[in-house]
N, C-alpha and C. Protein backbone atom coordinates (compact mmCIF):
# COMPACT_ATOMS: atom_id res chain seq x y z
N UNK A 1 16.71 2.49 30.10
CA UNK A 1 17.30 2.32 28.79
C UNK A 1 17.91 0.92 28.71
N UNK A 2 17.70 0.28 27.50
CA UNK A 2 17.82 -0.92 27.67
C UNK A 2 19.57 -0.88 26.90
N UNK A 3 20.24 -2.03 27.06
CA UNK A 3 21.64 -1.78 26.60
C UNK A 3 21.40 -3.02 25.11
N UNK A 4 21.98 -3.02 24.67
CA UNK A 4 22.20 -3.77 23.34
C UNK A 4 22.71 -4.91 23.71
N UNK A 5 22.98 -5.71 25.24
CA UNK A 5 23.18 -6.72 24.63
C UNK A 5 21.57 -7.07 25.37
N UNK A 6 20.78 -6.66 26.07
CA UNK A 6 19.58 -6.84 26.28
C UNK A 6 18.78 -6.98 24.89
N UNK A 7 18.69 -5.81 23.83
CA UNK A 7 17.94 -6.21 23.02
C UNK A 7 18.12 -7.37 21.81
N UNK A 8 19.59 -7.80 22.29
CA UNK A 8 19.89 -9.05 21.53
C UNK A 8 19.03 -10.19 21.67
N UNK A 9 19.30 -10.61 23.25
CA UNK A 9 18.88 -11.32 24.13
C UNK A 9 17.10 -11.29 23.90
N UNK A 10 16.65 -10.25 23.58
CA UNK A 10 14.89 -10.45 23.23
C UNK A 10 15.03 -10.27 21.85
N UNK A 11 15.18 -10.53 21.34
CA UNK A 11 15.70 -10.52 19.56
C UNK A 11 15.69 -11.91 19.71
N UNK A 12 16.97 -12.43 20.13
CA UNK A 12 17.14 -13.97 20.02
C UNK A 12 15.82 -15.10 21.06
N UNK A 13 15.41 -14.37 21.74
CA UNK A 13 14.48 -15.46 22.14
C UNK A 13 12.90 -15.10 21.51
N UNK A 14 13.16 -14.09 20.90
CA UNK A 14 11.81 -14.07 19.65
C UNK A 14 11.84 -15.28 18.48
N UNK A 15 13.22 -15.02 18.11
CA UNK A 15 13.35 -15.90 17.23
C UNK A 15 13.11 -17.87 17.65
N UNK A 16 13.55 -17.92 18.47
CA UNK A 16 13.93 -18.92 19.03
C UNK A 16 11.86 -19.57 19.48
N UNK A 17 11.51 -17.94 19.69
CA UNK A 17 9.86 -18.62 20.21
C UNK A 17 9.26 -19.15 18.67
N UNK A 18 9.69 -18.60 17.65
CA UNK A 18 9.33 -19.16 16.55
C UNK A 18 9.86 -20.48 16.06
N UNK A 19 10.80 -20.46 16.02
CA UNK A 19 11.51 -21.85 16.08
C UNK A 19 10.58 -23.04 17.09
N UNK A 20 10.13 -22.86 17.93
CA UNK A 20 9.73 -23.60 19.02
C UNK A 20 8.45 -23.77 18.85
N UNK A 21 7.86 -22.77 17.89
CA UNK A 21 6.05 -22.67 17.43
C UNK A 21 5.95 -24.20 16.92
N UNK A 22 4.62 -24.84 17.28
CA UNK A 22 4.00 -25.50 17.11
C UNK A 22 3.49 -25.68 15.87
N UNK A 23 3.75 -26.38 15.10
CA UNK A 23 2.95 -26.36 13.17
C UNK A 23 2.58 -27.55 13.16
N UNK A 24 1.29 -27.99 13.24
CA UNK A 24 0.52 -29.17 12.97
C UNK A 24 0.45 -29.69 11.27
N UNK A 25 0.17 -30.18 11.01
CA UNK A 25 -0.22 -31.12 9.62
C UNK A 25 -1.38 -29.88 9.57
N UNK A 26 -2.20 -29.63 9.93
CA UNK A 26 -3.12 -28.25 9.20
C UNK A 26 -2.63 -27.03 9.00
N UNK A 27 -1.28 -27.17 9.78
CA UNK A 27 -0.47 -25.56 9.28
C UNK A 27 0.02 -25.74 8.04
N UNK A 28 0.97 -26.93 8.29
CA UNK A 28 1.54 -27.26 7.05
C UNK A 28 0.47 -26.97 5.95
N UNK A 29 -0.44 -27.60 5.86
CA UNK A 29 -1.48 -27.34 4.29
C UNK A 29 -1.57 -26.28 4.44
N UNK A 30 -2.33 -25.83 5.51
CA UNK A 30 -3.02 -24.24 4.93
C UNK A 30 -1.49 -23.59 4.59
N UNK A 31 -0.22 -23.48 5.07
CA UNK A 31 0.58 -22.58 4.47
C UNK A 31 0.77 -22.88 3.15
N UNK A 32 0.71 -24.71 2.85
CA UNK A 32 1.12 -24.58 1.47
C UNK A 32 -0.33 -24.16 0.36
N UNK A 33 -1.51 -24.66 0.91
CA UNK A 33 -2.47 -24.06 0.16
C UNK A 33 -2.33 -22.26 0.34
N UNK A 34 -1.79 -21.52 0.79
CA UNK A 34 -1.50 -20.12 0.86
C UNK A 34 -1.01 -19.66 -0.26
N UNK A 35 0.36 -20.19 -0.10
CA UNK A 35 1.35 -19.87 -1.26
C UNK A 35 0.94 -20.76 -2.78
N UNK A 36 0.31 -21.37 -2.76
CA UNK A 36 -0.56 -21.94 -4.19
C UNK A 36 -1.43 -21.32 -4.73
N UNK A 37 -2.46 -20.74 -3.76
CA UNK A 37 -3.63 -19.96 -4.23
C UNK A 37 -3.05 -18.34 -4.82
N UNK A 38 -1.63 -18.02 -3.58
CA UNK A 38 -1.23 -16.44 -4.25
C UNK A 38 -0.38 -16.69 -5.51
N UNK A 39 0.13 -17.63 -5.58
CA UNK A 39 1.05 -18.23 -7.21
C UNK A 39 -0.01 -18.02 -8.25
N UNK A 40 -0.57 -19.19 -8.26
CA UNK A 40 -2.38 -18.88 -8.93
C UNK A 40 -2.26 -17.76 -9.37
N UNK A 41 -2.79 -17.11 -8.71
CA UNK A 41 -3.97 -16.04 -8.59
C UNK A 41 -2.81 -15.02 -9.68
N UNK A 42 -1.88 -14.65 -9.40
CA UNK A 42 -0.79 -13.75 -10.03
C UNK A 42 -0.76 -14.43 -11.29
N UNK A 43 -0.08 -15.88 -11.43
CA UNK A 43 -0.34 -16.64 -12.75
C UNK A 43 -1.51 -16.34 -13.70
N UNK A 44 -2.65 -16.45 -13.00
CA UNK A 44 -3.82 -16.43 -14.13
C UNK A 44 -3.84 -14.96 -14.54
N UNK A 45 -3.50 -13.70 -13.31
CA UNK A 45 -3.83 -12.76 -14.00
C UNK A 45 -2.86 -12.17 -14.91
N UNK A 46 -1.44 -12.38 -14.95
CA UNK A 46 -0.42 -12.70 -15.82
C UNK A 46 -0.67 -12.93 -17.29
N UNK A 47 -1.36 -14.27 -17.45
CA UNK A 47 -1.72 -15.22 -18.24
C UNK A 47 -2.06 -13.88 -19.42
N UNK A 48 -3.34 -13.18 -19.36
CA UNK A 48 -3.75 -12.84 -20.59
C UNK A 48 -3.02 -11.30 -20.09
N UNK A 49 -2.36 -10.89 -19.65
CA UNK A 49 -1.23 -9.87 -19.23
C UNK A 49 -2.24 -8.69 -18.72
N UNK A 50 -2.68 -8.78 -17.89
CA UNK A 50 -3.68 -7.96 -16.67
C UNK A 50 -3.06 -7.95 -15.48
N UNK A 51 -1.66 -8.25 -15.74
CA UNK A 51 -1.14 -7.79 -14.62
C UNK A 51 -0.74 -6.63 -14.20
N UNK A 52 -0.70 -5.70 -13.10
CA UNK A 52 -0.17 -4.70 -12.91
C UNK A 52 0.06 -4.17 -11.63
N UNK A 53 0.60 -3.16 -11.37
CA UNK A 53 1.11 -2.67 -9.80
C UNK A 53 -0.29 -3.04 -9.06
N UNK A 54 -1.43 -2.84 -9.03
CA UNK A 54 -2.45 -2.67 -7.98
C UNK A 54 -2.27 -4.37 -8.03
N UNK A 55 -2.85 -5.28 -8.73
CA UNK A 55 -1.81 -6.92 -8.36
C UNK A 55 -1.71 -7.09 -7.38
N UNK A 56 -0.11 -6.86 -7.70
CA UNK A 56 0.75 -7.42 -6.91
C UNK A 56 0.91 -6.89 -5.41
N UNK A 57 -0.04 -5.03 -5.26
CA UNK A 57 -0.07 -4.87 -4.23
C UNK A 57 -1.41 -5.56 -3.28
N UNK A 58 -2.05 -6.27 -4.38
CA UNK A 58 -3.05 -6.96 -4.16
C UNK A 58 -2.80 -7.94 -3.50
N UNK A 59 -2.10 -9.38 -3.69
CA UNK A 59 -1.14 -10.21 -3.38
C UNK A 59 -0.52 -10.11 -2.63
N UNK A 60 0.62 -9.03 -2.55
CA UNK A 60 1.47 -9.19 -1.30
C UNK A 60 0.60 -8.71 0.14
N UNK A 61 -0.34 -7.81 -0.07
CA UNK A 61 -1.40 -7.42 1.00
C UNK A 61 -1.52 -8.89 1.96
N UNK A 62 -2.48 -9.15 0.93
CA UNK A 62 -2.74 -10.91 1.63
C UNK A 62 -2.19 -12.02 2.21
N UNK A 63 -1.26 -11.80 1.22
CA UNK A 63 -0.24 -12.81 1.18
C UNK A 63 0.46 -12.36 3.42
N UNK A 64 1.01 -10.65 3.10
CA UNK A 64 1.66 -10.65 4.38
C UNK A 64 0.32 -10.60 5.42
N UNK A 65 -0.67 -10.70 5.18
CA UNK A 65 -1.66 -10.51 6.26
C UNK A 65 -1.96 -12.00 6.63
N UNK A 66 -1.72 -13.43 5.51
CA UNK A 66 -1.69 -14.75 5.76
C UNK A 66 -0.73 -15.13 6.48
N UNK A 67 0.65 -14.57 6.30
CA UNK A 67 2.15 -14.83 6.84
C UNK A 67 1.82 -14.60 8.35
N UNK A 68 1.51 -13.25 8.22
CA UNK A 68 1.06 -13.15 10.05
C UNK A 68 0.39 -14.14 10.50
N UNK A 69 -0.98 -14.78 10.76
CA UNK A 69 -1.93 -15.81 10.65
C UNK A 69 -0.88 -16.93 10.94
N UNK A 70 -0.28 -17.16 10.02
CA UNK A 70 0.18 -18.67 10.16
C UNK A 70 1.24 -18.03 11.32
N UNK A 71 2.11 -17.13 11.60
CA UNK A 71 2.81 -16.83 12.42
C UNK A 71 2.09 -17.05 13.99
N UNK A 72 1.07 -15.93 14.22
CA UNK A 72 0.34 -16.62 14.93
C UNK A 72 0.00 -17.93 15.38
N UNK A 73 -0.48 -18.17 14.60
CA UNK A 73 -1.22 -20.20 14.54
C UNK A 73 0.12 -20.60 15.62
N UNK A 74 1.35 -20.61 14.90
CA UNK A 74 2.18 -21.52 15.06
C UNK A 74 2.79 -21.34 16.96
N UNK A 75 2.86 -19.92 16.77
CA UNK A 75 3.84 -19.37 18.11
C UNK A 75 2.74 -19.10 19.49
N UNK A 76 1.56 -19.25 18.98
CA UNK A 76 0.78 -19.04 19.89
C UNK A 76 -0.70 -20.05 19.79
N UNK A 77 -0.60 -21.15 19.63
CA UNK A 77 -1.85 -22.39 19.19
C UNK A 77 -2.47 -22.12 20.74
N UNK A 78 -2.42 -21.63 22.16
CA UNK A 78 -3.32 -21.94 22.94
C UNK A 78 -4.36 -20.81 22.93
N UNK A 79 -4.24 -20.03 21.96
CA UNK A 79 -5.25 -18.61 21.54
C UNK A 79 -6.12 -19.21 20.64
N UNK A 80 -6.26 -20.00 20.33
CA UNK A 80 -7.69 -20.81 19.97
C UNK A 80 -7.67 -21.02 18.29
N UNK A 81 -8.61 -20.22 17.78
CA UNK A 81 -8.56 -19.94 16.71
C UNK A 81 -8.28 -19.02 15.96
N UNK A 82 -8.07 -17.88 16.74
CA UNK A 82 -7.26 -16.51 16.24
C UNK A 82 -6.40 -16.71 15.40
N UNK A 83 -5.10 -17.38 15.04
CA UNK A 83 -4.35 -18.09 14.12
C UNK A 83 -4.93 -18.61 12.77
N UNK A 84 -5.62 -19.80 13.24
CA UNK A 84 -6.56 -20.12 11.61
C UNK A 84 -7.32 -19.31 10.95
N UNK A 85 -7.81 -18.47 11.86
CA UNK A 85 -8.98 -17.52 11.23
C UNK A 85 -8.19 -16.47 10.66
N UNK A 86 -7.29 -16.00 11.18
CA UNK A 86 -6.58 -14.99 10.97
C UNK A 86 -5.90 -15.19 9.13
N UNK A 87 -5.58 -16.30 9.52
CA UNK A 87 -4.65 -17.16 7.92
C UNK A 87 -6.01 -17.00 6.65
N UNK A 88 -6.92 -17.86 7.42
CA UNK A 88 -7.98 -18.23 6.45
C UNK A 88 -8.92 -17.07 6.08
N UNK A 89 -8.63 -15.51 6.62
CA UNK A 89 -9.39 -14.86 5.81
C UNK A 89 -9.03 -14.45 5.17
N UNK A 90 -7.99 -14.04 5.02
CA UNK A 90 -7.10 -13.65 3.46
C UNK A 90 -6.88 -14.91 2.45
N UNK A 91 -6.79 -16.29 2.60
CA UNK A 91 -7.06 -17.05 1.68
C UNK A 91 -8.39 -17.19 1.21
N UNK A 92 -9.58 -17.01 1.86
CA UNK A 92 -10.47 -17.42 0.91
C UNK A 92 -10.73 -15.74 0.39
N UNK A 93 -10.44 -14.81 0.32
CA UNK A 93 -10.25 -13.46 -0.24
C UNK A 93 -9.84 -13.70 -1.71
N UNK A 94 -8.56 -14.20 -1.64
CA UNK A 94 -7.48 -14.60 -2.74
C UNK A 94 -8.23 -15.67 -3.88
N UNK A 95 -9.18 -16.84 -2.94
CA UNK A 95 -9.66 -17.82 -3.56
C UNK A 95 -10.82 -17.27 -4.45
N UNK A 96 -11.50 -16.28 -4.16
CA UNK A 96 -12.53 -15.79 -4.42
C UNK A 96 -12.09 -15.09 -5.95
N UNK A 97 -10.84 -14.56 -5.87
CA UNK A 97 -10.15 -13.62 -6.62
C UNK A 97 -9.67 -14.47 -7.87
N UNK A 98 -9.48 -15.94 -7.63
CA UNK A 98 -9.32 -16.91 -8.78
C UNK A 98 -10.30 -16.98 -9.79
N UNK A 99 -11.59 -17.10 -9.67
CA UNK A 99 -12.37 -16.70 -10.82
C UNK A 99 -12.26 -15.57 -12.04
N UNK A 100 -12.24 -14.50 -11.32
CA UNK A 100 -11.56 -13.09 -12.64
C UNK A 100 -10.07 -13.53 -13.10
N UNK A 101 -9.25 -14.69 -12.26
CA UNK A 101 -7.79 -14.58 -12.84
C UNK A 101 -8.06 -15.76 -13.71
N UNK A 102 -8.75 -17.01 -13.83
CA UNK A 102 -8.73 -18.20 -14.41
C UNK A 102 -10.05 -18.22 -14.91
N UNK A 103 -10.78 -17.31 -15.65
CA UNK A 103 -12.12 -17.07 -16.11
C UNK A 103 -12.82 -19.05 -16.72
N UNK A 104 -11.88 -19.58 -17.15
CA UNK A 104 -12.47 -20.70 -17.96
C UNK A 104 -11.77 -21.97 -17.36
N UNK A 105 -11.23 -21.70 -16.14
CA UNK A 105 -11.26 -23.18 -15.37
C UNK A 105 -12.09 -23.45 -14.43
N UNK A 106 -12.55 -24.95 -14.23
CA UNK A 106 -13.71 -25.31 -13.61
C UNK A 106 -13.60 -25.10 -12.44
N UNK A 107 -12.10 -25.70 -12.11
CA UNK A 107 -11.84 -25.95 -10.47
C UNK A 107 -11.89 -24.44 -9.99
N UNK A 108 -11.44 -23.41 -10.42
CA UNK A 108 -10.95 -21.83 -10.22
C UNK A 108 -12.43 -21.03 -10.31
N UNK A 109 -13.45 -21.76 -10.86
CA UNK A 109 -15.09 -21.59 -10.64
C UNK A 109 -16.19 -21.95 -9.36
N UNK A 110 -15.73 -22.91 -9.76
CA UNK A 110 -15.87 -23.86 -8.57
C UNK A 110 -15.72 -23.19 -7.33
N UNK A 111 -14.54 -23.39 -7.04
CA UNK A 111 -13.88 -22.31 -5.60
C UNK A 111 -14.46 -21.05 -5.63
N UNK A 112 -14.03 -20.11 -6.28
CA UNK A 112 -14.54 -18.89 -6.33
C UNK A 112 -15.84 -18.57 -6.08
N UNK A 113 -16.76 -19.32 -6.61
CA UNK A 113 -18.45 -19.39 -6.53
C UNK A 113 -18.53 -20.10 -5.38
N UNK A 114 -17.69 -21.26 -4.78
CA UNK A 114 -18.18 -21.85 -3.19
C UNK A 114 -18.08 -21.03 -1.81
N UNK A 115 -16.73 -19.90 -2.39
CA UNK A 115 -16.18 -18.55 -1.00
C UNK A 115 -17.80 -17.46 -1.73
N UNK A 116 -18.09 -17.37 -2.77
CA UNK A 116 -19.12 -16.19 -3.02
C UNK A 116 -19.97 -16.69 -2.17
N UNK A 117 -20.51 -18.42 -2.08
CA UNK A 117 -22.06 -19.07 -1.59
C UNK A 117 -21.78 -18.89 -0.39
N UNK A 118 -20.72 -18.85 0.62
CA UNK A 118 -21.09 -19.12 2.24
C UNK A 118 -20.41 -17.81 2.76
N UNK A 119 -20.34 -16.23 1.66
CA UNK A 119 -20.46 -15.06 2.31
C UNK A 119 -18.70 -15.12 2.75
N UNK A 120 -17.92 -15.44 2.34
CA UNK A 120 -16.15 -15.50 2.79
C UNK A 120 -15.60 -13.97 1.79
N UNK A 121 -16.40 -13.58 1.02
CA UNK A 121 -15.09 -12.20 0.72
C UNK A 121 -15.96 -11.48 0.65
N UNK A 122 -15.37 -10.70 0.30
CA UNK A 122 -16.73 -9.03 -0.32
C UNK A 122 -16.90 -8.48 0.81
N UNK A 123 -18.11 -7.80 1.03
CA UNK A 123 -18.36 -7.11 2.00
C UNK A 123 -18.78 -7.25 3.82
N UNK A 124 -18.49 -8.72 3.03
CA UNK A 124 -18.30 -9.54 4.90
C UNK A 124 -16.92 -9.37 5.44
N UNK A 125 -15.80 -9.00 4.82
CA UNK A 125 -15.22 -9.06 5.43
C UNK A 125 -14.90 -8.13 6.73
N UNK A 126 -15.51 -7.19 7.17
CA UNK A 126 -14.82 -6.67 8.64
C UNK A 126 -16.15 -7.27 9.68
N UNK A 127 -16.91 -8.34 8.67
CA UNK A 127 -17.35 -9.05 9.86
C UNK A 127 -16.41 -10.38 10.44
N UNK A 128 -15.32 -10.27 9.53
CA UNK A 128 -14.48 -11.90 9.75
C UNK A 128 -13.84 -11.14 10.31
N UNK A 129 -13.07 -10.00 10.35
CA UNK A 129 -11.96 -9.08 11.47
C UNK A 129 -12.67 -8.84 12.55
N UNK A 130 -13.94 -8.61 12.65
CA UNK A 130 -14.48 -8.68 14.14
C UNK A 130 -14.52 -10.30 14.90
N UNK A 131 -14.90 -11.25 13.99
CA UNK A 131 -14.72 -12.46 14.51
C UNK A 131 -13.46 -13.17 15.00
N UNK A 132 -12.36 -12.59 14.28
CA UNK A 132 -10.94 -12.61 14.37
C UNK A 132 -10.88 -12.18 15.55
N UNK A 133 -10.83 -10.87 15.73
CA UNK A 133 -10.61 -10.08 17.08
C UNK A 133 -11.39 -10.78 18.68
N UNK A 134 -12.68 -11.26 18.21
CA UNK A 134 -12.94 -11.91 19.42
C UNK A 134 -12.74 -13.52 19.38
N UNK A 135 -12.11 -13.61 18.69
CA UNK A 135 -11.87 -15.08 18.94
C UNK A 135 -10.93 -15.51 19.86
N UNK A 136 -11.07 -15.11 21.30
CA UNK A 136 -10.26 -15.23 22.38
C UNK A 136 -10.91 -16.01 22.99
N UNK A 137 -9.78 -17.45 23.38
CA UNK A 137 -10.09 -18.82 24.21
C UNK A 137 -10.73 -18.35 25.35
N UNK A 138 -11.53 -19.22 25.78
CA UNK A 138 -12.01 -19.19 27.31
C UNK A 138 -11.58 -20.09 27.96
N UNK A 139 -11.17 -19.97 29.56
CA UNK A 139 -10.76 -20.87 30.71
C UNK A 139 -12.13 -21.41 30.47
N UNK A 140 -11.98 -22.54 32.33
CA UNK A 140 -12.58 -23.26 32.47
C UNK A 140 -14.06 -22.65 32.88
N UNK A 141 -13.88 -21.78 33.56
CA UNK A 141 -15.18 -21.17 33.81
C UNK A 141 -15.77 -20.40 33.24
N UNK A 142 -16.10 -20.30 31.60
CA UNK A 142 -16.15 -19.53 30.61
C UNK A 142 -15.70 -18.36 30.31
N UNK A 143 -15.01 -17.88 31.10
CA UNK A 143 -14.28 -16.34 31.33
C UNK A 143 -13.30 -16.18 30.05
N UNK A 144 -13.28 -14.94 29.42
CA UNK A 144 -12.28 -14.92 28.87
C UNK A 144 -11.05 -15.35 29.04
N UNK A 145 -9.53 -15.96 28.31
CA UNK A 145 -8.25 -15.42 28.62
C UNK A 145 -7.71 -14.69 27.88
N UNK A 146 -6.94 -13.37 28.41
CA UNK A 146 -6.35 -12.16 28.79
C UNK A 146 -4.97 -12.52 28.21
């Protein structure tokens, strides 16, 4: 049984491993392209008032499944790509989702039709959660790391 000031003590150096996470200039964007695309996306569907509970449970889904991702990325960068990938499949999900919210902007076409052309949402996706899942670095001698 652990005593309370033990679970302080791993409380505070959780926090502290986050604090200490690593955020490159590509975290930085992709988090702020994160929180732009879920602003968006709520905005446009807002806009002509199609907003509603399934939304926003739409949004925050992603949104906390991106939060993790970049959490990842940051506290753990020697796991390869598990982090980016993790971030980036719920954004181009969201991106995809900009077309039905911004029906008559180019750029919000654009995007949406470029994640439809290279297979990023729809029914690929639990092929990107399987890619996620094995996206575990290899040592030097091609072996997995554990």
């Amino acid at each position: 049984m652990h005593s309370h000031a033990t679970s302080v003590t791993i409380s505070a150096m959780r926090l502290s491993v986050y604090r200490g996470g690593i955020r490159s200039i590509g975290w930085w964007l992709t988090a702020t392209t994160v929180v732009v695309v879920l602003v968006a996306d709520v905005w446009g569907h807002a806009d002509p008032g199609a907003v509603d509970a399934a939304t926003y449970v739409y949004v925050t889904t992603f949104g906390v499944f991106a939060a993790i991702g970049l959490y990842v990325w940051a506290t753990r960068p020697r796991q390869g790509l598990i982090g980016p990938l993790w971030t980036l499949s719920p954004l181009l999900q969201v991106v995809e989702d900009l077309l039905p919210a911004w029906p008559e902007s180019r750029l919000a076409a654009t995007l949406g039709l470029a994640v439809l052309g290279i297979g990023a949402g729809g029914p690929e996706v639990p092929t990107r959660v399987a890619a996620i899942g094995l996206g575990r670095p290899l040592d030097a001698t091609g072996r997995l790391v554990r």
